[in-house]
PDB file of N, CA and C in Angstrom:
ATOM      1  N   UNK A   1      83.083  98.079 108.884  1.00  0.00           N
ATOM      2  CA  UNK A   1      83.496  99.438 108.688  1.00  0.00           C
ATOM      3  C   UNK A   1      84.776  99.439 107.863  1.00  0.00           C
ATOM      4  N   UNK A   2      84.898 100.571 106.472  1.00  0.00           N
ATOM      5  CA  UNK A   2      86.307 100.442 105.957  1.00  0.00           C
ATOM      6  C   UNK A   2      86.821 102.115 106.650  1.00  0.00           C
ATOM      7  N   UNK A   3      87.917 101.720 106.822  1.00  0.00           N
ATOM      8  CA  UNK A   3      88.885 102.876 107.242  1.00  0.00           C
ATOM      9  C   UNK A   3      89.862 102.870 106.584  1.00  0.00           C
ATOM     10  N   UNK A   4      89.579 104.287 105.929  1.00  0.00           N
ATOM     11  CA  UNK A   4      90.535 105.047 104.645  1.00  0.00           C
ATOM     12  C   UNK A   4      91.532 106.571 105.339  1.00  0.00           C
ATOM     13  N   UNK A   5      92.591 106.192 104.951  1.00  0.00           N
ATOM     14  CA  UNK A   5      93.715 106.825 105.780  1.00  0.00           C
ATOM     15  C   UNK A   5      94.458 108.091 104.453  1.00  0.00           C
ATOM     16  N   UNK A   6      93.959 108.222 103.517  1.00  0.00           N
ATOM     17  CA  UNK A   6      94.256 108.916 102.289  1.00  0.00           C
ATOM     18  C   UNK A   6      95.608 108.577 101.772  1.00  0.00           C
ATOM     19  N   UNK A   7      96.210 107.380 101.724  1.00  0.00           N
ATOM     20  CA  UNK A   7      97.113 106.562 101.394  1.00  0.00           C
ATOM     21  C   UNK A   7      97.625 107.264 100.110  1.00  0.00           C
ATOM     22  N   UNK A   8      96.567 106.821  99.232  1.00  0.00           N
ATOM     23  CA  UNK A   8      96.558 107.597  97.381  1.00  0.00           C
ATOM     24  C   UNK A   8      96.102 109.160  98.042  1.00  0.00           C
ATOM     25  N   UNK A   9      95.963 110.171  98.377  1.00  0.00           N
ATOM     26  CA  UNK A   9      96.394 111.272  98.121  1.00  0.00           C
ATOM     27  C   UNK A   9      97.527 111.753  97.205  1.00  0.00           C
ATOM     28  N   UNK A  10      97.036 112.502  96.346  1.00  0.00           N
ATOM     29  CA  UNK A  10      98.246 112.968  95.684  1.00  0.00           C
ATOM     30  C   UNK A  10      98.700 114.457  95.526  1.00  0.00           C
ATOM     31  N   UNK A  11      98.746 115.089  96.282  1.00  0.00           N
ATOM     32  CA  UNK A  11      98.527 116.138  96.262  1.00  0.00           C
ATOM     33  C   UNK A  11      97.338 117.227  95.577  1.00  0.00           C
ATOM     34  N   UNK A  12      96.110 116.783  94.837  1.00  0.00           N
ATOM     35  CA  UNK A  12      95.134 117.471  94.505  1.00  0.00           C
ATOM     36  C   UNK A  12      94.697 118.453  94.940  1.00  0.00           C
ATOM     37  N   UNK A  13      94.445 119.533  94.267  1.00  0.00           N
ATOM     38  CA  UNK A  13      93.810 121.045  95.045  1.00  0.00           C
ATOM     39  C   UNK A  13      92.361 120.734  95.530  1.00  0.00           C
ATOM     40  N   UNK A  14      91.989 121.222  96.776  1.00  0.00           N
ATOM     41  CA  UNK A  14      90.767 121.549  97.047  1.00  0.00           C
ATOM     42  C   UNK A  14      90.032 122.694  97.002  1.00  0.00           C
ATOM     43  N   UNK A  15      89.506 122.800  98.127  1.00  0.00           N
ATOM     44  CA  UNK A  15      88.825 123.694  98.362  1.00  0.00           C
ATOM     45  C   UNK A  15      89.676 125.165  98.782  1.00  0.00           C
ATOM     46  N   UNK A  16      89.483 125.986  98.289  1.00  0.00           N
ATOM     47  CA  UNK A  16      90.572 127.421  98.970  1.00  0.00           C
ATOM     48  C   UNK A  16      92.188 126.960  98.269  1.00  0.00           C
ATOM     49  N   UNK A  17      92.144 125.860  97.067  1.00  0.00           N
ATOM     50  CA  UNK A  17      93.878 125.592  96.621  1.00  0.00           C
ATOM     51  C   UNK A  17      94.574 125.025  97.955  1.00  0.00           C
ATOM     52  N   UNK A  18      93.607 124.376  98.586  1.00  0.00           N
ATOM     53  CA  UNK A  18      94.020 123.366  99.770  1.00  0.00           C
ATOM     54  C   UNK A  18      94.728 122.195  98.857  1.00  0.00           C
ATOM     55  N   UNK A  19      96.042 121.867  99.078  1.00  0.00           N
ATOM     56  CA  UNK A  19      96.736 120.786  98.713  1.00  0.00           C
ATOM     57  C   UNK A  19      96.136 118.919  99.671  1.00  0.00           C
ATOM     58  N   UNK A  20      95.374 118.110  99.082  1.00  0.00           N
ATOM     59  CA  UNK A  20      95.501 117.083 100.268  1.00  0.00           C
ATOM     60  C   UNK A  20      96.416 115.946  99.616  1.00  0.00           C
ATOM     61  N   UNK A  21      97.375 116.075 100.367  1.00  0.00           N
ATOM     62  CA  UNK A  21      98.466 114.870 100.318  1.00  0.00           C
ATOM     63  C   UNK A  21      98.207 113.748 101.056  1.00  0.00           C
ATOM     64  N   UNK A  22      98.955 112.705 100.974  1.00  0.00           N
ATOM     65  CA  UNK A  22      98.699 111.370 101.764  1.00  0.00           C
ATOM     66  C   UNK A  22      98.685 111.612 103.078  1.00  0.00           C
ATOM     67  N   UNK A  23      98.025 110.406 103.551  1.00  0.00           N
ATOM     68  CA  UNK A  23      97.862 110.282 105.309  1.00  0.00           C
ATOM     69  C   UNK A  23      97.451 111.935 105.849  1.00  0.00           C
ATOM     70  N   UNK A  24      96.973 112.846 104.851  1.00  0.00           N
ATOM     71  CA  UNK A  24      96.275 114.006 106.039  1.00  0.00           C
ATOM     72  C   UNK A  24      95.069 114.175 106.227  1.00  0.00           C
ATOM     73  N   UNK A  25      94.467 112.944 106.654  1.00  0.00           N
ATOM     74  CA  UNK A  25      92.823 112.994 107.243  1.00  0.00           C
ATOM     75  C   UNK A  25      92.553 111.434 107.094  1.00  0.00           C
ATOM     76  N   UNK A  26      91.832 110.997 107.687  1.00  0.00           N
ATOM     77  CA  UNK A  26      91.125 109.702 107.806  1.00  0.00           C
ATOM     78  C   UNK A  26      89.351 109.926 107.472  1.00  0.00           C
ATOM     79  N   UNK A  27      88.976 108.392 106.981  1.00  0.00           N
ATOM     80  CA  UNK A  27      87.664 108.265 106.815  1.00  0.00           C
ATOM     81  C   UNK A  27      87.124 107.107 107.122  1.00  0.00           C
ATOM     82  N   UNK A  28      85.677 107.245 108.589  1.00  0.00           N
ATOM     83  CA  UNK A  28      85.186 106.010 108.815  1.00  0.00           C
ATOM     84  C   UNK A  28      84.169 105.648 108.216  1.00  0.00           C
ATOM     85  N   UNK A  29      83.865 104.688 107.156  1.00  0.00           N
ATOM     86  CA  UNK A  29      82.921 104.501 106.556  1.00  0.00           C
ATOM     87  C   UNK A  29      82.337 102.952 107.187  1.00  0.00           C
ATOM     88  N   UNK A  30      80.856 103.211 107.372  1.00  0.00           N
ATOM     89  CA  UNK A  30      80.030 101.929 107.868  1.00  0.00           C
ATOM     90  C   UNK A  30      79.399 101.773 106.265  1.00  0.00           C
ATOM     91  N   UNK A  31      79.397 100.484 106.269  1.00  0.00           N
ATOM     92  CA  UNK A  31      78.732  99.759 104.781  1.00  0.00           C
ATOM     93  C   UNK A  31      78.958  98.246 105.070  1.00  0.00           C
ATOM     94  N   UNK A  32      78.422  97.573 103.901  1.00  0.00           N
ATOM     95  CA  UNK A  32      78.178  95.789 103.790  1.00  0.00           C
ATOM     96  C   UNK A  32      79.430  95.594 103.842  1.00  0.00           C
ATOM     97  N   UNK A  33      79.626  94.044 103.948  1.00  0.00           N
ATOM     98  CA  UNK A  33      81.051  94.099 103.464  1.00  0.00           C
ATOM     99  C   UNK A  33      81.100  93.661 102.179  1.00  0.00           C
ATOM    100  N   UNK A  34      82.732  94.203 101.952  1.00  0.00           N
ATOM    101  CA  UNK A  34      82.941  94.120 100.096  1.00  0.00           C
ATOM    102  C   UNK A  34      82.204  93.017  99.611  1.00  0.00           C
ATOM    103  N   UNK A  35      82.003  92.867  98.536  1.00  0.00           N
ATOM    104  CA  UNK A  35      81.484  91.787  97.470  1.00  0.00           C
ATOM    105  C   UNK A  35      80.636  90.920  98.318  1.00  0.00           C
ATOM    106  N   UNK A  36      79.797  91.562  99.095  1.00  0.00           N
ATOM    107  CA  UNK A  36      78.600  90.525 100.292  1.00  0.00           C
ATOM    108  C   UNK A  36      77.521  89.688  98.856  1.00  0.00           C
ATOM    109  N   UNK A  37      77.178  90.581  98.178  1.00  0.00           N
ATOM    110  CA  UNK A  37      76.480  90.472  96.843  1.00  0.00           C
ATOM    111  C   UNK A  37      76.379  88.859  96.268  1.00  0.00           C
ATOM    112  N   UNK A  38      78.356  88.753  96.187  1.00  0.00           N
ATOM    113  CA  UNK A  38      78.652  87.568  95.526  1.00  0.00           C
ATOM    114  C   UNK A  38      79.242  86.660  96.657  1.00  0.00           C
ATOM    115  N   UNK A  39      78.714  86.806  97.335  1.00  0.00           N
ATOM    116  CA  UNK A  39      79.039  85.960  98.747  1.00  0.00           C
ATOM    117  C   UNK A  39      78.429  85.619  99.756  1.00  0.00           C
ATOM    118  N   UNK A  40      77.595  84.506  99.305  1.00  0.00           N
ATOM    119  CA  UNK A  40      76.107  83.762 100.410  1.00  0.00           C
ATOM    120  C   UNK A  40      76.734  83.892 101.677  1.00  0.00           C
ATOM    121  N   UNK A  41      77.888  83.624 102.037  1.00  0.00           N
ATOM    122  CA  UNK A  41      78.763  83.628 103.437  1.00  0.00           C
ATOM    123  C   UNK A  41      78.276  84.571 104.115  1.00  0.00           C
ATOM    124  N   UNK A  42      78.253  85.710 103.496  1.00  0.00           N
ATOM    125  CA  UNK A  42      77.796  87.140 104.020  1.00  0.00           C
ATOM    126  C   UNK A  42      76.713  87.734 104.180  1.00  0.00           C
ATOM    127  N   UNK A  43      76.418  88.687 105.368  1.00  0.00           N
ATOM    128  CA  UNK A  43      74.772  89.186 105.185  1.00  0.00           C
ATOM    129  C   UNK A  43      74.680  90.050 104.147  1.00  0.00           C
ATOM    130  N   UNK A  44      73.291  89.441 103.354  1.00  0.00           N
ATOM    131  CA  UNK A  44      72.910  90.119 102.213  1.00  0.00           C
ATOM    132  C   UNK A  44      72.983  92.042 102.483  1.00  0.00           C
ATOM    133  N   UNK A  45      72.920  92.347 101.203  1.00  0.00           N
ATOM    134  CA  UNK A  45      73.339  93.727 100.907  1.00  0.00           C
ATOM    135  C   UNK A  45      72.339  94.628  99.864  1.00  0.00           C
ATOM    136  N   UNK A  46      70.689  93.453  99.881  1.00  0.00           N
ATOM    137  CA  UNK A  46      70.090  94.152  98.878  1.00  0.00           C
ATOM    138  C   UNK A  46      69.122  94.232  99.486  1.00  0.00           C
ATOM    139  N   UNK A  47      68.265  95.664  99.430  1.00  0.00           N
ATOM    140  CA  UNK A  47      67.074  95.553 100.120  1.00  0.00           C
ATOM    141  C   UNK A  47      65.832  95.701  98.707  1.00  0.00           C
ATOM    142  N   UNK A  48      64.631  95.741  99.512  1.00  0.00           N
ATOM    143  CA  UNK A  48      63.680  95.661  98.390  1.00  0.00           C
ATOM    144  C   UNK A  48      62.708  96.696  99.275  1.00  0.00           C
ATOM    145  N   UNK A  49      61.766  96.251  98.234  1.00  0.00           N
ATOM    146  CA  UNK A  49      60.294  97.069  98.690  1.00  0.00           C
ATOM    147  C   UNK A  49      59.117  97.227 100.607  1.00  0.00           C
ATOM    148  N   UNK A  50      60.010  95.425 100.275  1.00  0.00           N
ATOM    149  CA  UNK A  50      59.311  94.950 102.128  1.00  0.00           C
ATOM    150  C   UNK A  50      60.789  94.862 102.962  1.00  0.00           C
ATOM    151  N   UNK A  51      61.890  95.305 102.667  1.00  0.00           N
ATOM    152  CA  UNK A  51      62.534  95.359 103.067  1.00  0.00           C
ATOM    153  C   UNK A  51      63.408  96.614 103.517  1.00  0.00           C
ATOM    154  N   UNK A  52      62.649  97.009 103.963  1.00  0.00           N
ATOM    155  CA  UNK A  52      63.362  98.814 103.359  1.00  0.00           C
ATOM    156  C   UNK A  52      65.276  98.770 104.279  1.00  0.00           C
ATOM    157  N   UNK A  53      66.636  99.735 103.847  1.00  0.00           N
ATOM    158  CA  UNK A  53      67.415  99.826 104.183  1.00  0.00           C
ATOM    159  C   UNK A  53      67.041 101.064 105.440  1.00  0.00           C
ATOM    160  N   UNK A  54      68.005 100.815 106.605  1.00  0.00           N
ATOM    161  CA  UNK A  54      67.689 101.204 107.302  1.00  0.00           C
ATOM    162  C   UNK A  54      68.439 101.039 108.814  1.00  0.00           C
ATOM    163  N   UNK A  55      69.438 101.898 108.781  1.00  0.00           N
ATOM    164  CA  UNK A  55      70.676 101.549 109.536  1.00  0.00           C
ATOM    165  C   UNK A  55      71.077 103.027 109.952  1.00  0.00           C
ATOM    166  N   UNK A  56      71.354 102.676 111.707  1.00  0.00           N
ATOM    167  CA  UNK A  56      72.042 103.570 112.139  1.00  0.00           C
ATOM    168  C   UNK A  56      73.869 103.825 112.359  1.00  0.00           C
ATOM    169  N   UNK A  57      74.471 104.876 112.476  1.00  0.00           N
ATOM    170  CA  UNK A  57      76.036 104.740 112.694  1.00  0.00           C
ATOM    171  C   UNK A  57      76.042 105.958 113.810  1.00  0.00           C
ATOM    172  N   UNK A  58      76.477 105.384 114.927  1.00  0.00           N
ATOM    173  CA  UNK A  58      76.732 106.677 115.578  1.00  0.00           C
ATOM    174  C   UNK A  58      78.455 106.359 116.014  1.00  0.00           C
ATOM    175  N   UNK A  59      79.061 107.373 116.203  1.00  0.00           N
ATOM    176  CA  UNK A  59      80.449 107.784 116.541  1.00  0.00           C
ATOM    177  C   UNK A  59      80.866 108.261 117.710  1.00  0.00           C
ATOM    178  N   UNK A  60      81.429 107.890 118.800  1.00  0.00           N
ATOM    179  CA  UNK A  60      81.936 108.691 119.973  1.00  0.00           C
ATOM    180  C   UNK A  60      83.346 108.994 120.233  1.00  0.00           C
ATOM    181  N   UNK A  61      83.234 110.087 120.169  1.00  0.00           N
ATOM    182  CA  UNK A  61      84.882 110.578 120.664  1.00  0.00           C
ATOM    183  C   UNK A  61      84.862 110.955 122.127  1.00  0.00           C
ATOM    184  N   UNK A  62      86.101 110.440 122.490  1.00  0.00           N
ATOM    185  CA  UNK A  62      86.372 111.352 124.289  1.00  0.00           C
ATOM    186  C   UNK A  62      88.009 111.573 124.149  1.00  0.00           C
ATOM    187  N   UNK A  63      87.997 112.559 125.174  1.00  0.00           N
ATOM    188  CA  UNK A  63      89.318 112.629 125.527  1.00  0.00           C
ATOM    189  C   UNK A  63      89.662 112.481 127.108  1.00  0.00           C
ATOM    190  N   UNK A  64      90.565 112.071 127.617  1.00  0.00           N
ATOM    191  CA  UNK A  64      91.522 112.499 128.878  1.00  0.00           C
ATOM    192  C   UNK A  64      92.037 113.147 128.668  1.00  0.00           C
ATOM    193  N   UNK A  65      92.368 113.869 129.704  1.00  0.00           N
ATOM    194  CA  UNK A  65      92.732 114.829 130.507  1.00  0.00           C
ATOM    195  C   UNK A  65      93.874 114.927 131.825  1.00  0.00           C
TER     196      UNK A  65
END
């Protein structure tokens, strides 16, 4: 999983002239890992025809109280 913290934000307008500056939102992304491609070490990252891609991500949040 890479986790992106909006580090490079630079102030860019969004949506509604929403300003997003650094560190205001996070992102969990599930994917291969980097450069798996060029790296037998790693589980492959290419699927084919008899291979179809095919992956779940689920997320749980809780809180206390």
């Amino acid at each position: 999983m890479q986790f992106y913290a909006g580090y490079f934000l630079d102030g860019s307008h969004g949506r509604g002239a929403r300003k997003f500056e650094s560190f205001e939102g996070f992102c969990m992304e599930t994917q291969y890992f980097p450069d798996s491609p060029n790296k037998p070490q790693f589980p492959s990252a290419i699927s084919a025809p008899d291979k179809p891609f095919n992956h779940t991500t689920v997320f749980k949040f809780s809180t206390e109280q």
